[in-house]
N, C-alpha and C. Protein backbone atom coordinates (compact mmCIF):
# COMPACT_ATOMS: atom_id res chain seq x y z
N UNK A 1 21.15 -88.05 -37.43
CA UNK A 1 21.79 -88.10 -36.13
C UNK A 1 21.95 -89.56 -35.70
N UNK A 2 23.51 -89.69 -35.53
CA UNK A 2 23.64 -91.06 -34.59
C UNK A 2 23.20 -91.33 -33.42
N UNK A 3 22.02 -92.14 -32.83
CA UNK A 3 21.57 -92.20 -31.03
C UNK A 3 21.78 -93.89 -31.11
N UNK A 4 22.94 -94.36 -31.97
CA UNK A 4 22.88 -95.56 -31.38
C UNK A 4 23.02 -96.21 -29.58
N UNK A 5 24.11 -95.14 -29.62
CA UNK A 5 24.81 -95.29 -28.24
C UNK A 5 23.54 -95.11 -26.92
N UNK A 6 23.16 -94.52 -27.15
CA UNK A 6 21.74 -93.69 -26.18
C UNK A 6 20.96 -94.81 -26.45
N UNK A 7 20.60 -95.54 -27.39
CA UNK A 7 19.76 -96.27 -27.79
C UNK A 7 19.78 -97.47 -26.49
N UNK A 8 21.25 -97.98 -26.89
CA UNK A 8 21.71 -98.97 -25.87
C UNK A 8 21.48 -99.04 -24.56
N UNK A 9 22.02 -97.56 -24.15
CA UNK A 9 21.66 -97.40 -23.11
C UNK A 9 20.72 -97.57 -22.26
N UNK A 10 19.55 -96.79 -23.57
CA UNK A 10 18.14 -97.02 -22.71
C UNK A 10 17.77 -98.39 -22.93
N UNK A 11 18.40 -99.21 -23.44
CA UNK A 11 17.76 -101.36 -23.67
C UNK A 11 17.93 -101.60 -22.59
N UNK A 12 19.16 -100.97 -22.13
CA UNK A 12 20.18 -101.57 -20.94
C UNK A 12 19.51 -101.59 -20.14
N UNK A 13 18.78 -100.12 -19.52
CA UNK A 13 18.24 -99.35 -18.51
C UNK A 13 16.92 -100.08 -18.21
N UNK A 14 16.29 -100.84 -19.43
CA UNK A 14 15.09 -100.97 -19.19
C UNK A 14 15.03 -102.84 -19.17
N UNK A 15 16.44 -103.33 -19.82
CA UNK A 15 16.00 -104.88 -19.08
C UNK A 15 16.99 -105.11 -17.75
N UNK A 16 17.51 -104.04 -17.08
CA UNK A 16 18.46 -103.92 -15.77
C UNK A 16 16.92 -103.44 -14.99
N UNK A 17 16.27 -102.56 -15.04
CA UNK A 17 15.62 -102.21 -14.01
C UNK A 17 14.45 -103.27 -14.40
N UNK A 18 13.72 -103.49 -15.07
CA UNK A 18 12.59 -104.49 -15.70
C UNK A 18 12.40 -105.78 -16.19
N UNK A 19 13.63 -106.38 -15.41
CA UNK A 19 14.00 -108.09 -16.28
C UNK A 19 12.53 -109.02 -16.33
N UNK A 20 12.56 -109.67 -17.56
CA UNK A 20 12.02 -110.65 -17.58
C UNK A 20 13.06 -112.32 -17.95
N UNK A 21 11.83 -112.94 -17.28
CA UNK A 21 12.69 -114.63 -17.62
C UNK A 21 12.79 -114.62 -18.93
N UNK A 22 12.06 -114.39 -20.08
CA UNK A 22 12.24 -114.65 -21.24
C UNK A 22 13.39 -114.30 -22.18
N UNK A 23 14.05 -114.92 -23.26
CA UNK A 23 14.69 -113.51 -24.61
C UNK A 23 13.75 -112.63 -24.81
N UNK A 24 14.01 -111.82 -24.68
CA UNK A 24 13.57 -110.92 -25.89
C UNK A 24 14.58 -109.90 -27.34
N UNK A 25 14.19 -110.31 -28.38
CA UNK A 25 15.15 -109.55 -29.30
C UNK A 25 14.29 -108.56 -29.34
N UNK A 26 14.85 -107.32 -29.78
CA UNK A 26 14.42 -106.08 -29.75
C UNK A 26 14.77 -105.60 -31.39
N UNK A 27 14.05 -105.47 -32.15
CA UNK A 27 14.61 -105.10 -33.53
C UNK A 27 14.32 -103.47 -34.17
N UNK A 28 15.50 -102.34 -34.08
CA UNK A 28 14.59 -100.74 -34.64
C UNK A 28 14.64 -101.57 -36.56
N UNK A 29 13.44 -101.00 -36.89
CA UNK A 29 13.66 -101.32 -38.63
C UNK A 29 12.05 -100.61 -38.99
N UNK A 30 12.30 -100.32 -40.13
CA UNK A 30 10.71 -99.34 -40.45
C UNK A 30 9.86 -99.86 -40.43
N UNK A 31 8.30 -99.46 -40.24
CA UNK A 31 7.53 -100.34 -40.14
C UNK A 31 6.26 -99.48 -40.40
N UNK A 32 5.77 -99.95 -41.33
CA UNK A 32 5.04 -99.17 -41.93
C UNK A 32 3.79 -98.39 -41.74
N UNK A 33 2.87 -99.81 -41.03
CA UNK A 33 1.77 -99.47 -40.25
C UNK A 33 2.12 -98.76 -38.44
N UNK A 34 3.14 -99.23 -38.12
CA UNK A 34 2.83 -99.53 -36.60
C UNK A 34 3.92 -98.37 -36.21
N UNK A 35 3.95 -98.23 -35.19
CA UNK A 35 5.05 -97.11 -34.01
C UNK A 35 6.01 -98.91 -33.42
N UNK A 36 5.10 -99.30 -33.50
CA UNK A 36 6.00 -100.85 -32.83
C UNK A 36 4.79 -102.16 -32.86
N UNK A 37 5.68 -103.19 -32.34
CA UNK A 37 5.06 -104.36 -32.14
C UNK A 37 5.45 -105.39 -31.02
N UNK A 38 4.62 -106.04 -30.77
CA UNK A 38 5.55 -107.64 -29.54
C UNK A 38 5.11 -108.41 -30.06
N UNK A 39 5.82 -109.86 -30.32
CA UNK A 39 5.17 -110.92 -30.74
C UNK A 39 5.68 -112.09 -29.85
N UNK A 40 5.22 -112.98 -29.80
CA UNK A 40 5.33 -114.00 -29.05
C UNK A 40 6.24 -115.06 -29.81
N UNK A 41 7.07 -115.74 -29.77
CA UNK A 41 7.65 -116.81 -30.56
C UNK A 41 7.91 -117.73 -29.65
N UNK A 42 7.38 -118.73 -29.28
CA UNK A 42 7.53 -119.77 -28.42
C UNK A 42 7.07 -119.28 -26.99
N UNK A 43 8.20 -119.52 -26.48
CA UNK A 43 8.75 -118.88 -25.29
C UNK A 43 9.33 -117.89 -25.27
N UNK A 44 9.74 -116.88 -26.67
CA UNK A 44 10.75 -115.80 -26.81
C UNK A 44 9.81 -114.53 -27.45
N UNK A 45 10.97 -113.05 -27.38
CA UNK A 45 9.70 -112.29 -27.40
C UNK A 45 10.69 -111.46 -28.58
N UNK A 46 9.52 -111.33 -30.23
CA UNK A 46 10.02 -110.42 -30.85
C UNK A 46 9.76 -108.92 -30.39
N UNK A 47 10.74 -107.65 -30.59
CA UNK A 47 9.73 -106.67 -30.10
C UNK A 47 9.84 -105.59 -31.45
N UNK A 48 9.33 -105.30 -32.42
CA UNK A 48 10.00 -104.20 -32.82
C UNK A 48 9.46 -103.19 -32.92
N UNK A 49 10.69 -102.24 -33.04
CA UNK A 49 10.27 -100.35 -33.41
C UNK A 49 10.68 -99.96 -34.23
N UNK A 50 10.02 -99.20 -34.88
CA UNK A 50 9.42 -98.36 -35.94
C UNK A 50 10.63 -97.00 -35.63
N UNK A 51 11.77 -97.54 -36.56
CA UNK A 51 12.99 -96.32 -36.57
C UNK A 51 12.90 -95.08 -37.92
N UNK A 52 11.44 -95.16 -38.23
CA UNK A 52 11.44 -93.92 -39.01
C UNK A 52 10.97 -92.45 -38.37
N UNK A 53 10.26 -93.63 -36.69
CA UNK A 53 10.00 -92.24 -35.89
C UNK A 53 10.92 -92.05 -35.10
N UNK A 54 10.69 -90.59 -35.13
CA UNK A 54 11.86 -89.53 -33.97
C UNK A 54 12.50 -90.32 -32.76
N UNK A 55 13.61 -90.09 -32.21
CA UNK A 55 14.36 -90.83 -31.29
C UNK A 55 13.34 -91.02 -29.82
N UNK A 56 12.82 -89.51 -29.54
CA UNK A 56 12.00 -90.03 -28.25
C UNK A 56 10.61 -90.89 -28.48
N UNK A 57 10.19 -90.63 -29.67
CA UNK A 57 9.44 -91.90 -29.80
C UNK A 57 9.71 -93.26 -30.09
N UNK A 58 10.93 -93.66 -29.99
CA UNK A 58 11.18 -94.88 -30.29
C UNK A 58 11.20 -95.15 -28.90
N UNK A 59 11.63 -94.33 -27.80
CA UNK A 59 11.84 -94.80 -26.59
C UNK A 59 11.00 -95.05 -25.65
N UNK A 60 9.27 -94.20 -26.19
CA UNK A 60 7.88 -94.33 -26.00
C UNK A 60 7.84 -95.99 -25.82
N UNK A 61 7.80 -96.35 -27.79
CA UNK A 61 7.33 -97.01 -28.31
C UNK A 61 7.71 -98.46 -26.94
N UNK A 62 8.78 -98.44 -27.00
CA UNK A 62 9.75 -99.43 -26.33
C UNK A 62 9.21 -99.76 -24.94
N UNK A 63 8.99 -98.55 -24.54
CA UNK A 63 8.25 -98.48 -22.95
C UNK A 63 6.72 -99.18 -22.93
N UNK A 64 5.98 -98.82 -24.03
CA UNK A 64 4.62 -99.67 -24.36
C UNK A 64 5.17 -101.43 -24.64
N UNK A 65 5.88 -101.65 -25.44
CA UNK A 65 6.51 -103.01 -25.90
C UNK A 65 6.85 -103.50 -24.33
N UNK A 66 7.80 -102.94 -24.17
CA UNK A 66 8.42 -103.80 -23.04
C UNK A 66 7.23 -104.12 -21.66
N UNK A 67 6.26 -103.26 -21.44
CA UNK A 67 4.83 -103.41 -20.77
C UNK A 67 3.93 -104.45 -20.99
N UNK A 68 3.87 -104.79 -22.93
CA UNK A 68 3.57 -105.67 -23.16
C UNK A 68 4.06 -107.46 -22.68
N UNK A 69 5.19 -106.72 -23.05
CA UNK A 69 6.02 -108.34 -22.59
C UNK A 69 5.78 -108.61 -21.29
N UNK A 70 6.16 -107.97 -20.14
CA UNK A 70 5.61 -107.89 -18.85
C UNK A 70 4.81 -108.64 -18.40
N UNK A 71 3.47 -107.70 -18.96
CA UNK A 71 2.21 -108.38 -19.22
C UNK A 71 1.88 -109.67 -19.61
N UNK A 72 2.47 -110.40 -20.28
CA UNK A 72 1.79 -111.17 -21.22
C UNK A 72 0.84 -112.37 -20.63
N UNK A 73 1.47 -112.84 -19.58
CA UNK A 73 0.42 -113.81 -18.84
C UNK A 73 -0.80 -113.30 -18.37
N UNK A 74 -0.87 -112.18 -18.03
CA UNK A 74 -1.99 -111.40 -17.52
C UNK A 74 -2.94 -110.89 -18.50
N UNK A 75 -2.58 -109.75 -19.73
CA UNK A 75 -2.73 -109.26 -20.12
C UNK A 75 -1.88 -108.83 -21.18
N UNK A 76 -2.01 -109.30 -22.76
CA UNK A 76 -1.77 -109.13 -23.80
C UNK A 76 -2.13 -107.63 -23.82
N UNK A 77 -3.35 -107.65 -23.99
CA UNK A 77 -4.51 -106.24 -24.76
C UNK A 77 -3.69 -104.98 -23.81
N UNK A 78 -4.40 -104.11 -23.83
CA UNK A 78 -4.61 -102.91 -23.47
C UNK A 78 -5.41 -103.04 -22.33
N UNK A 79 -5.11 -103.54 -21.39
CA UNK A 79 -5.89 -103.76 -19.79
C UNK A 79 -5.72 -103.39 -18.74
N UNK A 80 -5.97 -102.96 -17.39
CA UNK A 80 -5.36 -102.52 -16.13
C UNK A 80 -3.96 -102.74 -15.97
N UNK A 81 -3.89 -103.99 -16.45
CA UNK A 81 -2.59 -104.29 -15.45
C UNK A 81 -1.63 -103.83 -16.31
N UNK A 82 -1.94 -103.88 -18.10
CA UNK A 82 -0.58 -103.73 -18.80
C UNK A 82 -0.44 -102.08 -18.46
N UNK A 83 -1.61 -101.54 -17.90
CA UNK A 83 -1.56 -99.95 -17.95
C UNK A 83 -1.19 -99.55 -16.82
N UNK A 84 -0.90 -99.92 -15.60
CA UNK A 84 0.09 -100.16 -13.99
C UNK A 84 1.53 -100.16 -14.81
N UNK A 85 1.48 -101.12 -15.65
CA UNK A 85 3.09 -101.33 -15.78
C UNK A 85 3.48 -100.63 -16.53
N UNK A 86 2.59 -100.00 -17.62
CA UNK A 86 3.43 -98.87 -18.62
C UNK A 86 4.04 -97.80 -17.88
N UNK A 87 2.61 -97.02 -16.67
CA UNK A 87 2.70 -96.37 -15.81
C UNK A 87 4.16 -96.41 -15.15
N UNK A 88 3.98 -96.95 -14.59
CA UNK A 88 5.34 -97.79 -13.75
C UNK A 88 6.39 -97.65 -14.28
N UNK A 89 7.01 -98.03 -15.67
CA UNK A 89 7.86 -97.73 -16.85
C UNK A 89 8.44 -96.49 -16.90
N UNK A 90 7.04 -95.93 -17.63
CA UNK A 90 7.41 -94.70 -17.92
C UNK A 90 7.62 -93.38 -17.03
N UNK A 91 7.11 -93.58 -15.80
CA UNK A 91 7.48 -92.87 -14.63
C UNK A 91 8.94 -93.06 -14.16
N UNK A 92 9.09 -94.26 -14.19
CA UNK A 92 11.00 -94.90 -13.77
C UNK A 92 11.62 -93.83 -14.66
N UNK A 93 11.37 -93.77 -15.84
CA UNK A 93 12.58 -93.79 -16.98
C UNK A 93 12.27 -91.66 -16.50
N UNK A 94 11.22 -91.53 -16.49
CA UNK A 94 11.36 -89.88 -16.51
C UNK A 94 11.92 -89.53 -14.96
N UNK A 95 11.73 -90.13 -13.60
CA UNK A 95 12.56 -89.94 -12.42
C UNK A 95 13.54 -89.92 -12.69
N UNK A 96 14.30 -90.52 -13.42
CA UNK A 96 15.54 -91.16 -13.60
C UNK A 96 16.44 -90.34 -13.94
């Protein structure tokens, strides 16, 4: 199944409602260990997801990533605040 289009959409949806100052590239490509990743490159933010899983989990995955990035001055790890903002995220995107 093609969800490129949907795909977009939801990038759109989530750096329109969630901007950060930074780039961030967003890359789907398989990944073997992980559901996803964020990495830091300078000042810029790799993010990728893991497109061997199912479409609504890529859109999970993305919602954790993009929390991360958020986060990052505060809280890299798995901490209160990155867990407010996943919250926050993923509540937007299901109101929506």
């Amino acid at each position: 199944m093609n969800n490129t289009k949907e795909w977009r959409s939801f990038v759109s949806w989530i750096r329109k409602k969630y901007p950060v100052n930074s780039h961030v590239r967003i890359i789907r490509s398989p990944c073997i260990k992980f559901s996803g990743s964020t990495r830091l490159n300078g000042c810029n933010f790799v993010v990728r997801i893991n497109n061997k899983n199912v479409f609504s989990d890529q859109k999970h995955t993305l919602i954790h990533e993009w929390a991360h990035v958020i986060e990052i001055e505060k809280s890299f790890m798995h901490k209160k605040s990155w867990g407010k903002t996943y919250a926050k995220i993923y509540g937007a995107y299901y109101d929506d």
